[in-house]
Protein backbone atom coordinates (compact mmCIF):
# COMPACT_ATOMS: atom_id res chain seq x y z
CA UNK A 1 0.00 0.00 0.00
CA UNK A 2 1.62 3.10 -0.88
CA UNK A 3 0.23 6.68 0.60
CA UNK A 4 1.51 9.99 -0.79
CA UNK A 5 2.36 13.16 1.28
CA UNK A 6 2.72 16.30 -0.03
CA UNK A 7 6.40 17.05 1.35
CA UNK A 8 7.94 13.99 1.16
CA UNK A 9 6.29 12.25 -1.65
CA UNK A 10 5.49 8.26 -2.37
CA UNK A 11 5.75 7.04 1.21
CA UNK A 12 5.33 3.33 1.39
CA UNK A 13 5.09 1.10 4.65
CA UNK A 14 7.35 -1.77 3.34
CA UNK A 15 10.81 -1.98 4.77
CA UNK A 16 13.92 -1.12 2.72
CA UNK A 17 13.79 0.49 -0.64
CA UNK A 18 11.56 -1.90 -2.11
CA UNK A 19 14.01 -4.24 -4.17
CA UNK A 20 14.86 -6.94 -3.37
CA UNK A 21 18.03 -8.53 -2.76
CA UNK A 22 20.22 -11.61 -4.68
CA UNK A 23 20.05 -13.80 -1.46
CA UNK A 24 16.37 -13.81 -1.17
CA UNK A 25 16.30 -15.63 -5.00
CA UNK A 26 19.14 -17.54 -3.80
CA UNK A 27 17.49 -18.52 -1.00
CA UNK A 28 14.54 -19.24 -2.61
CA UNK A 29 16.53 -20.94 -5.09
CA UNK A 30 18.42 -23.19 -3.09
CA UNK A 31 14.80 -24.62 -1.52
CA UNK A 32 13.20 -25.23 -5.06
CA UNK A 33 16.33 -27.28 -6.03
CA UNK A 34 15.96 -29.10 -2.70
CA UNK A 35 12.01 -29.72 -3.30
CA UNK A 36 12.88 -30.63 -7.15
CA UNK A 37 15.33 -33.29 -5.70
CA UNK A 38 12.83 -34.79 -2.70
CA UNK A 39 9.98 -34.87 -5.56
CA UNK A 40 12.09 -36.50 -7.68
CA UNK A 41 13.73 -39.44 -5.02
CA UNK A 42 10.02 -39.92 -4.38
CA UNK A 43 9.27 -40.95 -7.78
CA UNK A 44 12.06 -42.87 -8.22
CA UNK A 45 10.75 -44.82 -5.25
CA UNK A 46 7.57 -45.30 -6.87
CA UNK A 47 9.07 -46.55 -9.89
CA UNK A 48 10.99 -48.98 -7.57
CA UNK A 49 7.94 -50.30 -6.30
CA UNK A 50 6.29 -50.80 -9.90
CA UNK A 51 9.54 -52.69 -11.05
CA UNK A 52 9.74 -54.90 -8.09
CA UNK A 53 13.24 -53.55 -6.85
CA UNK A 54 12.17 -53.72 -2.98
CA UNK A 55 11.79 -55.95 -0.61
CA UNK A 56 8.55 -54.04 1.05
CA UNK A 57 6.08 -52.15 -1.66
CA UNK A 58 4.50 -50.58 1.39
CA UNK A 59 8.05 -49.17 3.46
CA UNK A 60 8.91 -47.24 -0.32
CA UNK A 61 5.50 -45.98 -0.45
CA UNK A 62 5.57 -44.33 2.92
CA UNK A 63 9.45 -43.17 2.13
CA UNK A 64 8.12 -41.75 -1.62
CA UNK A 65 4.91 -39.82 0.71
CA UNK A 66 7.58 -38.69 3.15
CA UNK A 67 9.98 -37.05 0.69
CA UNK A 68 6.36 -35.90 -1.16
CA UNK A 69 5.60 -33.79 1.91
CA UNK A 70 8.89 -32.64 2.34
CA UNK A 71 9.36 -31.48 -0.85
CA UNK A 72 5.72 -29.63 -0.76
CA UNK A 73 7.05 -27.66 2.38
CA UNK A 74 10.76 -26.97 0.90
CA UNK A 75 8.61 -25.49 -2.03
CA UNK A 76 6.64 -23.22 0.17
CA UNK A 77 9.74 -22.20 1.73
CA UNK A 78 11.48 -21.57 -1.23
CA UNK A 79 7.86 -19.44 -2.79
CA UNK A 80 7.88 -17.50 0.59
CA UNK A 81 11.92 -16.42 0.20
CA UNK A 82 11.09 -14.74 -3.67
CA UNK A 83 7.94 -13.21 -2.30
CA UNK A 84 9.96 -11.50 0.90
CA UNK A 85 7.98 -13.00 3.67
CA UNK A 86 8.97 -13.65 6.40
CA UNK A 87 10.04 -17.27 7.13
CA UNK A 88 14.02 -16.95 8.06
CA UNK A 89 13.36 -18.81 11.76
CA UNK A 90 11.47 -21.87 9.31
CA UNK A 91 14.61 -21.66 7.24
CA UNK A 92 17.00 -21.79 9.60
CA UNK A 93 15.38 -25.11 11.36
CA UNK A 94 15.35 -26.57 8.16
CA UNK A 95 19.19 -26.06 7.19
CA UNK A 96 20.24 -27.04 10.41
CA UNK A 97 18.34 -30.46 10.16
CA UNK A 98 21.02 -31.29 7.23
CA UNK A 99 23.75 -31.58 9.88
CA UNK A 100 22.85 -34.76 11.11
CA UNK A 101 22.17 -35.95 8.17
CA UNK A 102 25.22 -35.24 6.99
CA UNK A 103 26.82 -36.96 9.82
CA UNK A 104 25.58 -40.26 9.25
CA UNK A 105 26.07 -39.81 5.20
CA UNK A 106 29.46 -39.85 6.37
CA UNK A 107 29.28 -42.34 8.86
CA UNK A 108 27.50 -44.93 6.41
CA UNK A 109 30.40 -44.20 4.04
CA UNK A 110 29.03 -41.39 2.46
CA UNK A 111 31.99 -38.73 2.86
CA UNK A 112 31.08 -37.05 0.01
CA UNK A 113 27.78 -36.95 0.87
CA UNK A 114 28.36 -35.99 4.14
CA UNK A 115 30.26 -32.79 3.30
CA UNK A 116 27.71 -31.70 0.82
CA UNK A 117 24.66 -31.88 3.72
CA UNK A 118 27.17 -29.95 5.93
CA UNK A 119 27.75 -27.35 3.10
CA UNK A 120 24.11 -26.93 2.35
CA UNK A 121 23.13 -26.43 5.86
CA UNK A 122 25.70 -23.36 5.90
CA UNK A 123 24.30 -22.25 2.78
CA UNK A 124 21.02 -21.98 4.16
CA UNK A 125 21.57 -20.50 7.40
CA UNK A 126 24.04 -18.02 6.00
CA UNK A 127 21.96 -16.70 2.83
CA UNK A 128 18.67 -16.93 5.37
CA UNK A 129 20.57 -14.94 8.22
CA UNK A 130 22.04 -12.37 5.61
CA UNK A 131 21.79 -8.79 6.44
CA UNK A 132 20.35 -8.30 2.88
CA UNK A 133 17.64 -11.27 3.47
CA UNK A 134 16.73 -9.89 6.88
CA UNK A 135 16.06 -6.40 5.52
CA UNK A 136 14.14 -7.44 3.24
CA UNK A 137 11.56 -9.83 5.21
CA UNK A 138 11.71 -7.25 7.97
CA UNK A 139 12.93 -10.12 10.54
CA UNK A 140 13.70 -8.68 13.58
CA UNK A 141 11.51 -5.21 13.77
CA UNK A 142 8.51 -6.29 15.21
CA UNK A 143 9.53 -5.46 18.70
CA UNK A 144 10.64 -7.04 22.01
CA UNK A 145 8.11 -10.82 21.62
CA UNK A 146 8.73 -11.81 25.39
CA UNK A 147 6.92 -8.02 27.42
CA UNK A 148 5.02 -9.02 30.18
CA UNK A 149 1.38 -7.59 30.06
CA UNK A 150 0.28 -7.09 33.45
């Protein structure tokens, strides 16, 4: 919503300057990639399923609705970041739940592996706790959240 005043002219109640910066599409970015992968290692364990490649039709199924659901939220994550909402603390949560995994990647042989879940969770949490990123979602401005009403 943009109001006009005489002296100062278009006045507009969004924070910063209105564009927006290369870490919120990055962001954004990273998450679609992330929900293009879990949609896709669903399928694939659908397609297992169809061509008899597992031992239990019913364990891939629940695996291919898991990474389904996942991938649904990681896209909503990743819509939220290009349309500067607010969702850094969602984010954040998210990237750190790769460090684990990334742990037992490389525990299970995985090094590889490992190190890329490790790099992706610092990829997350640092384009998510950016300056730039924060500006623009207005993280952070909405006051002290633990006052005491008496």
């Amino acid at each position: 919503m943009n109001e006009t005043d005489a002296d100062m002219g278009a006045v507009t109640d969004q924070p910063g300057d209105g564009t927006r910066p290369w870490t919120l599409y990055a962001a954004g970015g990273l998450f679609w990639l992330l929900a293009i992968g879990l949609a896709a290692a669903g399928l694939w364990g659908i397609a297992q399923v169809f061509t008899g490649e597992v031992d239990s039709a019913s364990a891939a199924v629940g695996i291919a609705l898991i990474a389904g659901l996942a991938a649904a939220y990681y896209w909503f994550i990743g819509r939220r970041f290009i349309q500067a909402r607010n969702i850094i603390a969602q984010a954040v949560f998210q990237g750190l739940l790769w460090l684990p995994v990334g742990y037992y990647l490389r525990e299970a042989a995985h090094p590889v592996y490992g190190a890329v879940a490790w790099g992706l969770a610092v990829a997350i949490a640092a384009l998510a706790l950016s300056a730039p990123t924060r500006r623009a979602v207005g993280f952070g401005e909405g006051g002290a959240p633990f006052t005491q009403d008496d």
